[in-house]
PDB file of N, CA and C in Angstrom:
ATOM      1  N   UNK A   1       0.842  -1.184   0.000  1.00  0.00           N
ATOM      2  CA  UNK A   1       0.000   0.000   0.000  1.00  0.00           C
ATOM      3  C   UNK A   1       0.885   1.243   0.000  1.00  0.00           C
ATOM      4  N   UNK A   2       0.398   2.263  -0.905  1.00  0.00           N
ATOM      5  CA  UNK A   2       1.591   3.480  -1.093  1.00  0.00           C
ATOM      6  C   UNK A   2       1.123   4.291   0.308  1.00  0.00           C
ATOM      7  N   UNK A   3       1.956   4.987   1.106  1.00  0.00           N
ATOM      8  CA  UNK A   3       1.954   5.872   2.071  1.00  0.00           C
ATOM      9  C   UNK A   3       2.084   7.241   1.827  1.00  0.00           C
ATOM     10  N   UNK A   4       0.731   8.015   2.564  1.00  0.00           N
ATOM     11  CA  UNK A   4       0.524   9.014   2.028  1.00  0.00           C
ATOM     12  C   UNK A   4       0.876  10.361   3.561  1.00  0.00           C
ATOM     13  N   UNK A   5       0.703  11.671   2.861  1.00  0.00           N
ATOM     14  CA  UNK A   5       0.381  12.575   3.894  1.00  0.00           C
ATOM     15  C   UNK A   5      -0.399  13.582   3.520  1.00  0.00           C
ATOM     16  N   UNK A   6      -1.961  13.391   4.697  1.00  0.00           N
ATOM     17  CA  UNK A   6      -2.629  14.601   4.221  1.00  0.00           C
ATOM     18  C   UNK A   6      -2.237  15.895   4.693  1.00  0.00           C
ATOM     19  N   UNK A   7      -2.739  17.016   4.469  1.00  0.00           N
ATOM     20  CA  UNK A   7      -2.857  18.273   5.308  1.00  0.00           C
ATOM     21  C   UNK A   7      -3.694  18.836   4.645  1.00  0.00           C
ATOM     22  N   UNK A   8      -4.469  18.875   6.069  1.00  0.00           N
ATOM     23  CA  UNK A   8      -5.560  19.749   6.611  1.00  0.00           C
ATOM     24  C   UNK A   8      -5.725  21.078   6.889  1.00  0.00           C
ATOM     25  N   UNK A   9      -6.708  22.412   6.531  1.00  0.00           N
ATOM     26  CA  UNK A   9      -6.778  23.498   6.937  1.00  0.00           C
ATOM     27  C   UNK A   9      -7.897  23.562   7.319  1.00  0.00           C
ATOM     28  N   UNK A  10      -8.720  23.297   8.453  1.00  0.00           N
ATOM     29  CA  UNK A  10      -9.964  23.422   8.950  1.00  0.00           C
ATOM     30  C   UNK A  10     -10.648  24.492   9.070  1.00  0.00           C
ATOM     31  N   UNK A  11     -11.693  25.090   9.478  1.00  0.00           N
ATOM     32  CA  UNK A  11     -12.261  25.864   9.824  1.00  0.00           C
ATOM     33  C   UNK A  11     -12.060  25.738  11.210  1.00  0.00           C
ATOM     34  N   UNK A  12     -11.955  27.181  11.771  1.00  0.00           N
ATOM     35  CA  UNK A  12     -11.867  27.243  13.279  1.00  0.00           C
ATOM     36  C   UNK A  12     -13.194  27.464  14.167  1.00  0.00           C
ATOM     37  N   UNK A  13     -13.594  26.815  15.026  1.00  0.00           N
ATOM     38  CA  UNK A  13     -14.611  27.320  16.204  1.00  0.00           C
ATOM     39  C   UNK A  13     -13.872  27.386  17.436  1.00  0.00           C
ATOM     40  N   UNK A  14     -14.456  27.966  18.383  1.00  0.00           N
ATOM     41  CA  UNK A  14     -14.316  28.313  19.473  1.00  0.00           C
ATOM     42  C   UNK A  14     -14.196  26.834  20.731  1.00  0.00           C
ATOM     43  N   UNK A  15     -14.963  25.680  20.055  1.00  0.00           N
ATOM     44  CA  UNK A  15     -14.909  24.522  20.375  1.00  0.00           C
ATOM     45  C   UNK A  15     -14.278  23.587  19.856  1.00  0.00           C
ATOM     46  N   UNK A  16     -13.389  22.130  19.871  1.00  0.00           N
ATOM     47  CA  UNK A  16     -12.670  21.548  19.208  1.00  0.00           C
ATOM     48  C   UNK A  16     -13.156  20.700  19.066  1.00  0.00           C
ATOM     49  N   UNK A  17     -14.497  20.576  19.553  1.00  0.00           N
ATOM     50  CA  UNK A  17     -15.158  19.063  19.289  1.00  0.00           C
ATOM     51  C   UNK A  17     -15.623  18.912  17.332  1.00  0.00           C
ATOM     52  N   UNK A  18     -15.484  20.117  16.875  1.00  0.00           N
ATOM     53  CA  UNK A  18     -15.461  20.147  15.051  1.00  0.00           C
ATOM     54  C   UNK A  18     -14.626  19.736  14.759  1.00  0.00           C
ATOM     55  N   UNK A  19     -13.201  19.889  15.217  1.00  0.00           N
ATOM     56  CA  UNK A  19     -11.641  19.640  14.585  1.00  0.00           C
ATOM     57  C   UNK A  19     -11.731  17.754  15.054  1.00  0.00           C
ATOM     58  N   UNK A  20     -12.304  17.736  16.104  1.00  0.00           N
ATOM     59  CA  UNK A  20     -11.797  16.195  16.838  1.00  0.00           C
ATOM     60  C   UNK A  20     -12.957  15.291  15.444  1.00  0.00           C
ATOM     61  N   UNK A  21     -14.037  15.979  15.444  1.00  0.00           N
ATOM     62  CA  UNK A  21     -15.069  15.067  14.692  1.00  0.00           C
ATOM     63  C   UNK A  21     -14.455  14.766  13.153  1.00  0.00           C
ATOM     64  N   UNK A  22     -13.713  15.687  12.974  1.00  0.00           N
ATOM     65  CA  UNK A  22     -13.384  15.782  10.975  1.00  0.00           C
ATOM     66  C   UNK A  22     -11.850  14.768  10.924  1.00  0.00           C
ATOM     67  N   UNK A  23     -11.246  14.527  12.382  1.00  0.00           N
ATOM     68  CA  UNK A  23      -9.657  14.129  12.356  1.00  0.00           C
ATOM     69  C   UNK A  23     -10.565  12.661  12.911  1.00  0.00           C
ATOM     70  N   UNK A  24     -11.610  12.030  13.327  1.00  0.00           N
ATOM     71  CA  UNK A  24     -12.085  11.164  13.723  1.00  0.00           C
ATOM     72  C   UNK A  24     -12.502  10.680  12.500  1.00  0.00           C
ATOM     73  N   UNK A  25     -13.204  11.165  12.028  1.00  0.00           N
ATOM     74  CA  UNK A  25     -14.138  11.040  10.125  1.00  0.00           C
ATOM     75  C   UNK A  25     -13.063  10.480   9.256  1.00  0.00           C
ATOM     76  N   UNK A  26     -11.796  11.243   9.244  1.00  0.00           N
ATOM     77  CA  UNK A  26     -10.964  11.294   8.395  1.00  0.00           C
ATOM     78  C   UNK A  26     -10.012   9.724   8.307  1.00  0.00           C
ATOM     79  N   UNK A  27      -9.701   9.801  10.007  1.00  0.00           N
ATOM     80  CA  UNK A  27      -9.362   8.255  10.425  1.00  0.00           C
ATOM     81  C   UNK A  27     -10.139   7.579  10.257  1.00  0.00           C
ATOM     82  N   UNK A  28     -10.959   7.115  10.152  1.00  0.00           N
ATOM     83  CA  UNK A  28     -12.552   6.062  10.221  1.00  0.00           C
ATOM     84  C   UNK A  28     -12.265   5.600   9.098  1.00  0.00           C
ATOM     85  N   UNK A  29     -12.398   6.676   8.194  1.00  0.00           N
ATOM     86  CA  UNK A  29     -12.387   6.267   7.113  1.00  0.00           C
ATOM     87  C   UNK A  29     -11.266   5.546   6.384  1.00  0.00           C
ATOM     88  N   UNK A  30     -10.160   5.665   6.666  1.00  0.00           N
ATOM     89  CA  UNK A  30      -9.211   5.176   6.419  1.00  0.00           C
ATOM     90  C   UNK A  30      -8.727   3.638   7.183  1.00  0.00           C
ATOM     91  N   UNK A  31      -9.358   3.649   8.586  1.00  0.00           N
ATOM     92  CA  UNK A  31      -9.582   2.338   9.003  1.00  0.00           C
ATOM     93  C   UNK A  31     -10.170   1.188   8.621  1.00  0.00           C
ATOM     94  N   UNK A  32     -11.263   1.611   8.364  1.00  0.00           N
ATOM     95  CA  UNK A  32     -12.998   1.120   7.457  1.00  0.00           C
ATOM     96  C   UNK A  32     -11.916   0.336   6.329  1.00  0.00           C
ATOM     97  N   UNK A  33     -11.194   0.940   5.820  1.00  0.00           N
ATOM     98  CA  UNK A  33     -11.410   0.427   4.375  1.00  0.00           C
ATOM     99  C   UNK A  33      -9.945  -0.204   4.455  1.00  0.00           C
ATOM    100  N   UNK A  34      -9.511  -0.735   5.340  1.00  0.00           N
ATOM    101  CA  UNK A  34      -7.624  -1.457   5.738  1.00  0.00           C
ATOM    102  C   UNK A  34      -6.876  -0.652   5.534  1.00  0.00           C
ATOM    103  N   UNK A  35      -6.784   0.245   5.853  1.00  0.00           N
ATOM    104  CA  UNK A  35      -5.597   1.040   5.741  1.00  0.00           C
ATOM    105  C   UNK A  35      -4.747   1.307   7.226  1.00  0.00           C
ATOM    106  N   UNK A  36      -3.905   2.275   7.491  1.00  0.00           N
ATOM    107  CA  UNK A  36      -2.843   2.438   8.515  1.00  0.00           C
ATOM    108  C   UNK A  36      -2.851   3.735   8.609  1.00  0.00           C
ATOM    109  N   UNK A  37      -3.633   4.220   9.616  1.00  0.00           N
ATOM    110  CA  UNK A  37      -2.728   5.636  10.144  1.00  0.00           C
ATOM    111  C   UNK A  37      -1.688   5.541  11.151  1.00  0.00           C
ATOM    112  N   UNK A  38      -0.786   6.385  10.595  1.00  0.00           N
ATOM    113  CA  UNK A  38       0.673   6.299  10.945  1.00  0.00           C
ATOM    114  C   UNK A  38       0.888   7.017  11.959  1.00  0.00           C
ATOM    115  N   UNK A  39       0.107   8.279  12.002  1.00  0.00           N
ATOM    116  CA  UNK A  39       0.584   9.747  12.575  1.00  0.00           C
ATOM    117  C   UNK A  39       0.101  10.932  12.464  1.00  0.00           C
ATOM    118  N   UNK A  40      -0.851  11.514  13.513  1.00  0.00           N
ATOM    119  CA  UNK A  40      -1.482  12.503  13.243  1.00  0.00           C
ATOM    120  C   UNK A  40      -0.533  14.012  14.079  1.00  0.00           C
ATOM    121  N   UNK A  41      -1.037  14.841  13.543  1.00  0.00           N
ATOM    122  CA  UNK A  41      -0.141  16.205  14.311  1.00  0.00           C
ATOM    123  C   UNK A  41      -1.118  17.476  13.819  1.00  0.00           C
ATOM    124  N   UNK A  42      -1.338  17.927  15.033  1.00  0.00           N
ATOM    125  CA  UNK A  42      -1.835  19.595  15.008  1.00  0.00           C
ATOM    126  C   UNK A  42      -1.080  20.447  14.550  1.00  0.00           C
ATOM    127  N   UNK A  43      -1.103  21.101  13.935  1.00  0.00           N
ATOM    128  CA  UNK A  43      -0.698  22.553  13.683  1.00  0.00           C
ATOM    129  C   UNK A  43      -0.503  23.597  14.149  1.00  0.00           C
ATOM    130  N   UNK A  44      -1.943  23.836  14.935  1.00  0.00           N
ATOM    131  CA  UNK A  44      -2.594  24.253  15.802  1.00  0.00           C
ATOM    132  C   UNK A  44      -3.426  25.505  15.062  1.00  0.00           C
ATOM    133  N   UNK A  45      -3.727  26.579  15.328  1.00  0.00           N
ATOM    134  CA  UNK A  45      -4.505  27.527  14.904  1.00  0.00           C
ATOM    135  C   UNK A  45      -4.001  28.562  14.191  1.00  0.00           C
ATOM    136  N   UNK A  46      -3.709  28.969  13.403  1.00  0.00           N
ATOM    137  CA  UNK A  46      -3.150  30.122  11.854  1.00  0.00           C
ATOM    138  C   UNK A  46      -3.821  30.890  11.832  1.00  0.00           C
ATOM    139  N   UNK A  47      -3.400  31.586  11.152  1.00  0.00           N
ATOM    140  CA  UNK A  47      -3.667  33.039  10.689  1.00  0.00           C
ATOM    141  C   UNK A  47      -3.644  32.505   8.890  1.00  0.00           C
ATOM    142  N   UNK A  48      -4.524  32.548   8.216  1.00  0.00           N
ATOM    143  CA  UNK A  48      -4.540  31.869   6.920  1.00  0.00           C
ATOM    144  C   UNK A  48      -3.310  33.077   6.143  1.00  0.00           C
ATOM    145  N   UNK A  49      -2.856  32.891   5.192  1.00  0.00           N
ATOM    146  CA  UNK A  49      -2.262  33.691   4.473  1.00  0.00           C
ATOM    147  C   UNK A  49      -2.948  34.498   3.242  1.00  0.00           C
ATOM    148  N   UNK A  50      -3.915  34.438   3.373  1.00  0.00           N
ATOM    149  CA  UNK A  50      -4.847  34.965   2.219  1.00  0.00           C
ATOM    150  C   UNK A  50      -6.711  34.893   2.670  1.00  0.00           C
ATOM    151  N   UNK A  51      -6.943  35.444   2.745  1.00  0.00           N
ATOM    152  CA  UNK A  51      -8.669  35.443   3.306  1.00  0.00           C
ATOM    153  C   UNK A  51      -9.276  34.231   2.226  1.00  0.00           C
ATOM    154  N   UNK A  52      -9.342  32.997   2.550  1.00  0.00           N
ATOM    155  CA  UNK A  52      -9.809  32.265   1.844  1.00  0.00           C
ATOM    156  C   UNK A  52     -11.544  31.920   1.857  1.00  0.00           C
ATOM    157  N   UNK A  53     -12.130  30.997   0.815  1.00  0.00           N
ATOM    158  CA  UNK A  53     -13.696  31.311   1.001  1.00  0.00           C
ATOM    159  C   UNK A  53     -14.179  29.960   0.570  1.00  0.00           C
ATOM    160  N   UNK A  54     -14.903  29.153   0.970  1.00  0.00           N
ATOM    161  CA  UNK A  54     -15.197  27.672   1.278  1.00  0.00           C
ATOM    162  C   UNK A  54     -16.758  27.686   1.755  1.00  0.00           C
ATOM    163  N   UNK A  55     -17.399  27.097   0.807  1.00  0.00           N
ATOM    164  CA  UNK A  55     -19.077  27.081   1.608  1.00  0.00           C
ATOM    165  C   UNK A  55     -19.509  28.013   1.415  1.00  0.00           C
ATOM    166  N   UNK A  56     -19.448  29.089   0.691  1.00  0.00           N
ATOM    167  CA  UNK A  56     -20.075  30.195   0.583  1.00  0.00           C
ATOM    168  C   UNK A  56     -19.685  31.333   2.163  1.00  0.00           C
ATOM    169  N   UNK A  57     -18.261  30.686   2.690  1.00  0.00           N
ATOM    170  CA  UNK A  57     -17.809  31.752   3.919  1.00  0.00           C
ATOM    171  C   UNK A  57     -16.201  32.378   3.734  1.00  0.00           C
ATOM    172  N   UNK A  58     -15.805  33.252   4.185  1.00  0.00           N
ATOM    173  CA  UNK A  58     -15.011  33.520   4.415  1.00  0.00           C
ATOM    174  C   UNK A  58     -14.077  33.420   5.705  1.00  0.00           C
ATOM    175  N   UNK A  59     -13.196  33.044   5.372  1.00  0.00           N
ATOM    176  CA  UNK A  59     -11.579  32.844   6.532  1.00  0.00           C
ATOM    177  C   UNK A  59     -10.785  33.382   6.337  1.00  0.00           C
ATOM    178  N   UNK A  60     -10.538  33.502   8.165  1.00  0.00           N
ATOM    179  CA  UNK A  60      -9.242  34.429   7.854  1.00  0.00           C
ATOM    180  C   UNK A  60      -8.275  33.604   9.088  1.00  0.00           C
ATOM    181  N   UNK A  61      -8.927  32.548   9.732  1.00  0.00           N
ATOM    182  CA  UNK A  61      -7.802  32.059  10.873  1.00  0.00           C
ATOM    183  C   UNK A  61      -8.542  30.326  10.417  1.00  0.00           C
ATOM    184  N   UNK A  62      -7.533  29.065  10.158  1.00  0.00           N
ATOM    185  CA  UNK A  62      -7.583  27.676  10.416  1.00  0.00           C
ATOM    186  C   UNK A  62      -7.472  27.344  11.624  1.00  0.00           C
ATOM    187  N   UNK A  63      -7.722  25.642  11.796  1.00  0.00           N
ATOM    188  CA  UNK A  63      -6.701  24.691  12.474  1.00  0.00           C
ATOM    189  C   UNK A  63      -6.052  23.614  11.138  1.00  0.00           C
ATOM    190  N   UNK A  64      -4.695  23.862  11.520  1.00  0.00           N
ATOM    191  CA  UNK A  64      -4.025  23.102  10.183  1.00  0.00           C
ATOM    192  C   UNK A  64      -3.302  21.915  11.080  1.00  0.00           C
ATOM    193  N   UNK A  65      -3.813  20.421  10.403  1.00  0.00           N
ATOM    194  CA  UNK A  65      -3.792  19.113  11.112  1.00  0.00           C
ATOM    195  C   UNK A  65      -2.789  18.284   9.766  1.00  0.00           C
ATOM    196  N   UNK A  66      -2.130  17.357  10.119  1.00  0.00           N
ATOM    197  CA  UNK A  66      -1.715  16.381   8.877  1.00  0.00           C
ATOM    198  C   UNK A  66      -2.036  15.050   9.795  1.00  0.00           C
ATOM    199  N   UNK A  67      -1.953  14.054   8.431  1.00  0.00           N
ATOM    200  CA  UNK A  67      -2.287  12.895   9.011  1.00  0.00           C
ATOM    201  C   UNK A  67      -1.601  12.039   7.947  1.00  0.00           C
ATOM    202  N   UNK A  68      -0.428  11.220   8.459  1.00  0.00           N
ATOM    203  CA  UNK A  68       0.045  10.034   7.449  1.00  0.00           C
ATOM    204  C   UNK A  68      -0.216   8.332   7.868  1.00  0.00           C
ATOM    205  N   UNK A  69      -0.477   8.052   6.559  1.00  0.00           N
ATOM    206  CA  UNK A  69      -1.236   6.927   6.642  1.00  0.00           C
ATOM    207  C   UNK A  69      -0.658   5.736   5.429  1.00  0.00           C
ATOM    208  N   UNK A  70      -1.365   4.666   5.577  1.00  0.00           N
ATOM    209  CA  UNK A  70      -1.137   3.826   4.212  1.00  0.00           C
ATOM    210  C   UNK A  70      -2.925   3.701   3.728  1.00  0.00           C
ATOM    211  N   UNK A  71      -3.118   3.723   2.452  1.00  0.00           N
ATOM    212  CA  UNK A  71      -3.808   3.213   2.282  1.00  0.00           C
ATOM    213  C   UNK A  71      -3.925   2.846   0.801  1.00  0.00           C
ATOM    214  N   UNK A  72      -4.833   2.577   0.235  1.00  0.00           N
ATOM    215  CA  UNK A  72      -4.914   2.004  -1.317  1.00  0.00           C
ATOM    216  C   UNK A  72      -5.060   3.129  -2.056  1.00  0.00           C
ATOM    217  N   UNK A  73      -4.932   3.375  -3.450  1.00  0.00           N
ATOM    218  CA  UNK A  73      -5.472   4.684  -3.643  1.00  0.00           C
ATOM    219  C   UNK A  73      -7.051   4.859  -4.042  1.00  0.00           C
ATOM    220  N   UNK A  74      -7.817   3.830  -3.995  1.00  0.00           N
ATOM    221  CA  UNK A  74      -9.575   3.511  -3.939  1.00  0.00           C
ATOM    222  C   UNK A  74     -10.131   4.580  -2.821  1.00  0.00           C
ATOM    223  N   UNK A  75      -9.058   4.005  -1.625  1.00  0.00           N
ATOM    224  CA  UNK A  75      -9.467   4.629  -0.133  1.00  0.00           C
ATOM    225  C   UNK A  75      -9.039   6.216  -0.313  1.00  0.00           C
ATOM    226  N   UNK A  76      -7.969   6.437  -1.219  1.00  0.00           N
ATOM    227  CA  UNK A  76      -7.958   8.146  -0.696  1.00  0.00           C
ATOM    228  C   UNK A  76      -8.665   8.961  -1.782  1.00  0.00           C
ATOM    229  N   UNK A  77      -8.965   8.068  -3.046  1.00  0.00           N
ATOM    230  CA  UNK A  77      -9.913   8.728  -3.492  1.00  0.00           C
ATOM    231  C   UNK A  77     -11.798   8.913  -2.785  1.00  0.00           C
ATOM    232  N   UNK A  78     -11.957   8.211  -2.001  1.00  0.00           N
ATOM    233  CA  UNK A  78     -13.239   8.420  -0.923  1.00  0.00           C
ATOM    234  C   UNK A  78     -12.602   9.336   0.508  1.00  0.00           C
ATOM    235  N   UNK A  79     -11.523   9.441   0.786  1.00  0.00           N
ATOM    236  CA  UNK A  79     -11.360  10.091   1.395  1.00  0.00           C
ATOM    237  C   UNK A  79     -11.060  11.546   1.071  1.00  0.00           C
ATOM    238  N   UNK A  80     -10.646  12.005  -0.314  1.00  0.00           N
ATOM    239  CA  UNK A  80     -10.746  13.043  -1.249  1.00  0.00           C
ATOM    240  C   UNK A  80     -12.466  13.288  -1.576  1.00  0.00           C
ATOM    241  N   UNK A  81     -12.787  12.645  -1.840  1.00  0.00           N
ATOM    242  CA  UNK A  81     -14.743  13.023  -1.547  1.00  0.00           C
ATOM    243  C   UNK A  81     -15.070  13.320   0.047  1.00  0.00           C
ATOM    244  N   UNK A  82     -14.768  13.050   0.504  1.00  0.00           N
ATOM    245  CA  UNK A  82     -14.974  12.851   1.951  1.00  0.00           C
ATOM    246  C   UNK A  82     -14.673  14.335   2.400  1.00  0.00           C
ATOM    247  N   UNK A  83     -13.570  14.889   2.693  1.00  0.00           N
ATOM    248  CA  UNK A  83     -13.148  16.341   2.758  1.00  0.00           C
ATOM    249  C   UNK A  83     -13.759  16.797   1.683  1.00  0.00           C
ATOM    250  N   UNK A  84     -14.035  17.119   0.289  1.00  0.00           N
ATOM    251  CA  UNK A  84     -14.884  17.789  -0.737  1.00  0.00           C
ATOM    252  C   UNK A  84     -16.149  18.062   0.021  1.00  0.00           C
ATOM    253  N   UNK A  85     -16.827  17.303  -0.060  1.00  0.00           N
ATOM    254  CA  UNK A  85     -18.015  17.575   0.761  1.00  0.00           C
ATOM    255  C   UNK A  85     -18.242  18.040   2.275  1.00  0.00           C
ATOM    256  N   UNK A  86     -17.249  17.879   2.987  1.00  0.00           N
ATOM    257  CA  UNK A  86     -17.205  18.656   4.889  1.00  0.00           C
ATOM    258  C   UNK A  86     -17.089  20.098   4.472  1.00  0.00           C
ATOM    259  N   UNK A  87     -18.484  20.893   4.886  1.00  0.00           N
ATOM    260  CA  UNK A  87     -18.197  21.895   5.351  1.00  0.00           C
ATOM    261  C   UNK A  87     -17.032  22.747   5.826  1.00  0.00           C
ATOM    262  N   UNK A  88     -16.503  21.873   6.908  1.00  0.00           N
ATOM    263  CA  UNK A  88     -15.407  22.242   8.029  1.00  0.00           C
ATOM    264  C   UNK A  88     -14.241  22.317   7.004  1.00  0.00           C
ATOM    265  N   UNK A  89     -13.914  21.759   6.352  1.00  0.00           N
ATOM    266  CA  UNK A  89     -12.933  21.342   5.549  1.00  0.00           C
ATOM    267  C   UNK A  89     -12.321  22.863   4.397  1.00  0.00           C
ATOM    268  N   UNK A  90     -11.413  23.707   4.595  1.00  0.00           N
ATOM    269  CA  UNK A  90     -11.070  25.188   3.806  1.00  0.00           C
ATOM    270  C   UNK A  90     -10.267  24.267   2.704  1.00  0.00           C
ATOM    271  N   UNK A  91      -9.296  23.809   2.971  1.00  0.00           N
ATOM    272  CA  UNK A  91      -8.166  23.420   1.682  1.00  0.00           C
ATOM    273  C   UNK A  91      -8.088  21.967   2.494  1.00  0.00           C
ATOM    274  N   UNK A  92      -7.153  20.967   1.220  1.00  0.00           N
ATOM    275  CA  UNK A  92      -6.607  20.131   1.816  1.00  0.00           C
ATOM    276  C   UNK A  92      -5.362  20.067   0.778  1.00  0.00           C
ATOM    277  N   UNK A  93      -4.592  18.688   1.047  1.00  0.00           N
ATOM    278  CA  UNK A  93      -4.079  17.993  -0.121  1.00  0.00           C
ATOM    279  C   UNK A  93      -4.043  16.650   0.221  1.00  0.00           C
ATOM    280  N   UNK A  94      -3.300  15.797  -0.939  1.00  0.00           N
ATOM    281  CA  UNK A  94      -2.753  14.458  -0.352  1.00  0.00           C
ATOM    282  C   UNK A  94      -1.552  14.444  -1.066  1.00  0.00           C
ATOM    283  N   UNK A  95      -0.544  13.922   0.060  1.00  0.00           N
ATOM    284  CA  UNK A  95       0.797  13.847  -1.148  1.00  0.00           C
ATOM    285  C   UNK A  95       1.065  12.176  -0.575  1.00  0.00           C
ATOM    286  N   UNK A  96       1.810  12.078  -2.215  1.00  0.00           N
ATOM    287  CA  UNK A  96       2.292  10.710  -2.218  1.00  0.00           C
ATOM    288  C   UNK A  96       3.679  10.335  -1.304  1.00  0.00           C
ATOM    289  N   UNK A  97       3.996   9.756  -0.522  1.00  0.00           N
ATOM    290  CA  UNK A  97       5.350  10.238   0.139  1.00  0.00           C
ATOM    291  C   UNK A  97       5.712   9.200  -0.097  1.00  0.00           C
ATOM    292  N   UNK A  98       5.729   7.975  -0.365  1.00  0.00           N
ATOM    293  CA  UNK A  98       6.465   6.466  -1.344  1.00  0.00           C
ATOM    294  C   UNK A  98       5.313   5.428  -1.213  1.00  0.00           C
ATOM    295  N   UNK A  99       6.315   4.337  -1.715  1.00  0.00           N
ATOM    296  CA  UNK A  99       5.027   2.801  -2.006  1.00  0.00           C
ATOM    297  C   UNK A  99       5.103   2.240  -0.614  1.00  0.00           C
ATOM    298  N   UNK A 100       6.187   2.190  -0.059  1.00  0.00           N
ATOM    299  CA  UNK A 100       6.498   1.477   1.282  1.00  0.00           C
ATOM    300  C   UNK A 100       6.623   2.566   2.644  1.00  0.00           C
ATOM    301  N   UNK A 101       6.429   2.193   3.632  1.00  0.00           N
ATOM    302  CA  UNK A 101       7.642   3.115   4.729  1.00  0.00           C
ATOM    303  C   UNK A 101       8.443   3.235   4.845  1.00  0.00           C
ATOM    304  N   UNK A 102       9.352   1.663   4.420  1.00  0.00           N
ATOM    305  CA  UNK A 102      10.235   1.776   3.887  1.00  0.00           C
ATOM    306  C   UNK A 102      10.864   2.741   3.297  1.00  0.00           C
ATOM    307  N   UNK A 103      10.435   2.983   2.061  1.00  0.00           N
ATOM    308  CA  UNK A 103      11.066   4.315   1.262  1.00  0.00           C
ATOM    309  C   UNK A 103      11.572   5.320   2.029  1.00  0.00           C
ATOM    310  N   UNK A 104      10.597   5.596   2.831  1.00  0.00           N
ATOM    311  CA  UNK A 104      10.476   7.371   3.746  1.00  0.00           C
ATOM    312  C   UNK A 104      11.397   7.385   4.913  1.00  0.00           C
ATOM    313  N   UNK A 105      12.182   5.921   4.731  1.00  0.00           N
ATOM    314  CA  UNK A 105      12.909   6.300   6.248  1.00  0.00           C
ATOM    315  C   UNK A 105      14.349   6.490   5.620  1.00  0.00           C
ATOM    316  N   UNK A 106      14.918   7.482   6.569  1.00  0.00           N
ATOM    317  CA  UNK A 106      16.259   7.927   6.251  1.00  0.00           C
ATOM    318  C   UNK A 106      17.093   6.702   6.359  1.00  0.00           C
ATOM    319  N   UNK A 107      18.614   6.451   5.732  1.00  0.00           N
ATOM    320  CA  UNK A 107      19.540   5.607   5.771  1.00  0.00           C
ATOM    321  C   UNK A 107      20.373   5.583   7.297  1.00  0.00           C
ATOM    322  N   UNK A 108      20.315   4.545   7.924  1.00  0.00           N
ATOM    323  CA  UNK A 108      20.413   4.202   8.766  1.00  0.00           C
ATOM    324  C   UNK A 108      19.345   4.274  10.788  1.00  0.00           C
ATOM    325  N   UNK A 109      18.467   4.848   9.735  1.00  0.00           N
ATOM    326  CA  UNK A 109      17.087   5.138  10.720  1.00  0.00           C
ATOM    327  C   UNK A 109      16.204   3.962  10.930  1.00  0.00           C
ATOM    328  N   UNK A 110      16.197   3.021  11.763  1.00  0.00           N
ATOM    329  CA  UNK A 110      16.002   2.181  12.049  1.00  0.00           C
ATOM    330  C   UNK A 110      14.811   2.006  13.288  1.00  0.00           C
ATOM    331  N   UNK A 111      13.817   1.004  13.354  1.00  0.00           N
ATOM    332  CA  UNK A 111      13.307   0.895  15.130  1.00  0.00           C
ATOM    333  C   UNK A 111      13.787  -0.522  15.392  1.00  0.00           C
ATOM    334  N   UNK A 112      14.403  -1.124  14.938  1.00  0.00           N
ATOM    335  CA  UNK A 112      15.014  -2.230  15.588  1.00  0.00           C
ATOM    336  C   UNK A 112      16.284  -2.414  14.798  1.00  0.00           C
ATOM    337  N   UNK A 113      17.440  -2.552  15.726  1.00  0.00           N
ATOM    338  CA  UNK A 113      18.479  -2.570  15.099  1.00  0.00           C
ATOM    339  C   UNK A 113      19.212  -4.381  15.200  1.00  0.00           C
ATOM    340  N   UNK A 114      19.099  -5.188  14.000  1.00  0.00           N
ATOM    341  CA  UNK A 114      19.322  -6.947  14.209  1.00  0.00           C
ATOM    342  C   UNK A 114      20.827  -6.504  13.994  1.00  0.00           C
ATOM    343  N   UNK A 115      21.444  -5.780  13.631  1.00  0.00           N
ATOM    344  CA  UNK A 115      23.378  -6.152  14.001  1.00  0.00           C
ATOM    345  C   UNK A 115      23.991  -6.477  15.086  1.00  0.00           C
ATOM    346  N   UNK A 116      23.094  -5.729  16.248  1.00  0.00           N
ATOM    347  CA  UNK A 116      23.628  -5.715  17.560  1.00  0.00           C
ATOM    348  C   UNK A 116      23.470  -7.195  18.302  1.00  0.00           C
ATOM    349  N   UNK A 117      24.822  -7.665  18.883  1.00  0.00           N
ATOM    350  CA  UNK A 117      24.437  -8.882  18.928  1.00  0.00           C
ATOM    351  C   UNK A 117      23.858  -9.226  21.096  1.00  0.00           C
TER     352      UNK A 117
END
């Protein structure tokens, strides 16, 4: 399964139970269908760089979240519908970051090291 990384620019409320529901949605979905989340990380709250406009609203402050995962690319194309359609949802992307984890790990970056005897 190729391993991906999203990022997220949410819409901000005053409550985080929106941000927790769309980073819950987002995982689900990626569970649901065999995939691997790897690693989620806040951003935390921005100042957008441009007054952006989503839903017929305007922004001027996110919460910007990433989330890396494995999954098929079936699954991130429903998960690319999935953010299209959330409200909450200002920008996203998905980037391809390799086929394996393999790939993505630096040379000699290891979590178990078999030389050591």
């Amino acid at each position: 399964m190729p391993f991906y990384q999203l990022v997220c620019i949410a819409a901000h409320y005053p409550e985080y139970k929106h941000i927790k529901d769309l980073v819950t949605r987002a995982a689900s979905h990626i569970l649901d269908n065999g995939g691997v989340v790897r690693r989620l990380d806040s951003w935390g709250t921005r100042t957008l760089p441009q007054r952006m406009r989503r839903a017929k609203m305007y922004y001027n402050i996110g919460d910007y979240w990433t989330m890396q995962f494995d999954a098929s690319p079936s699954t991130l194309r429903g998960l690319n519908t999935l953010m299209r359609h959330d409200p909450r949802v200002i920008r996203w992307t998905s980037l391809k970051v390799g086929e394996k984890v393999e790939d993505v790990l630096m040379t000699g970056e290891k979590t178990v090291d078999h030389t050591r005897a």
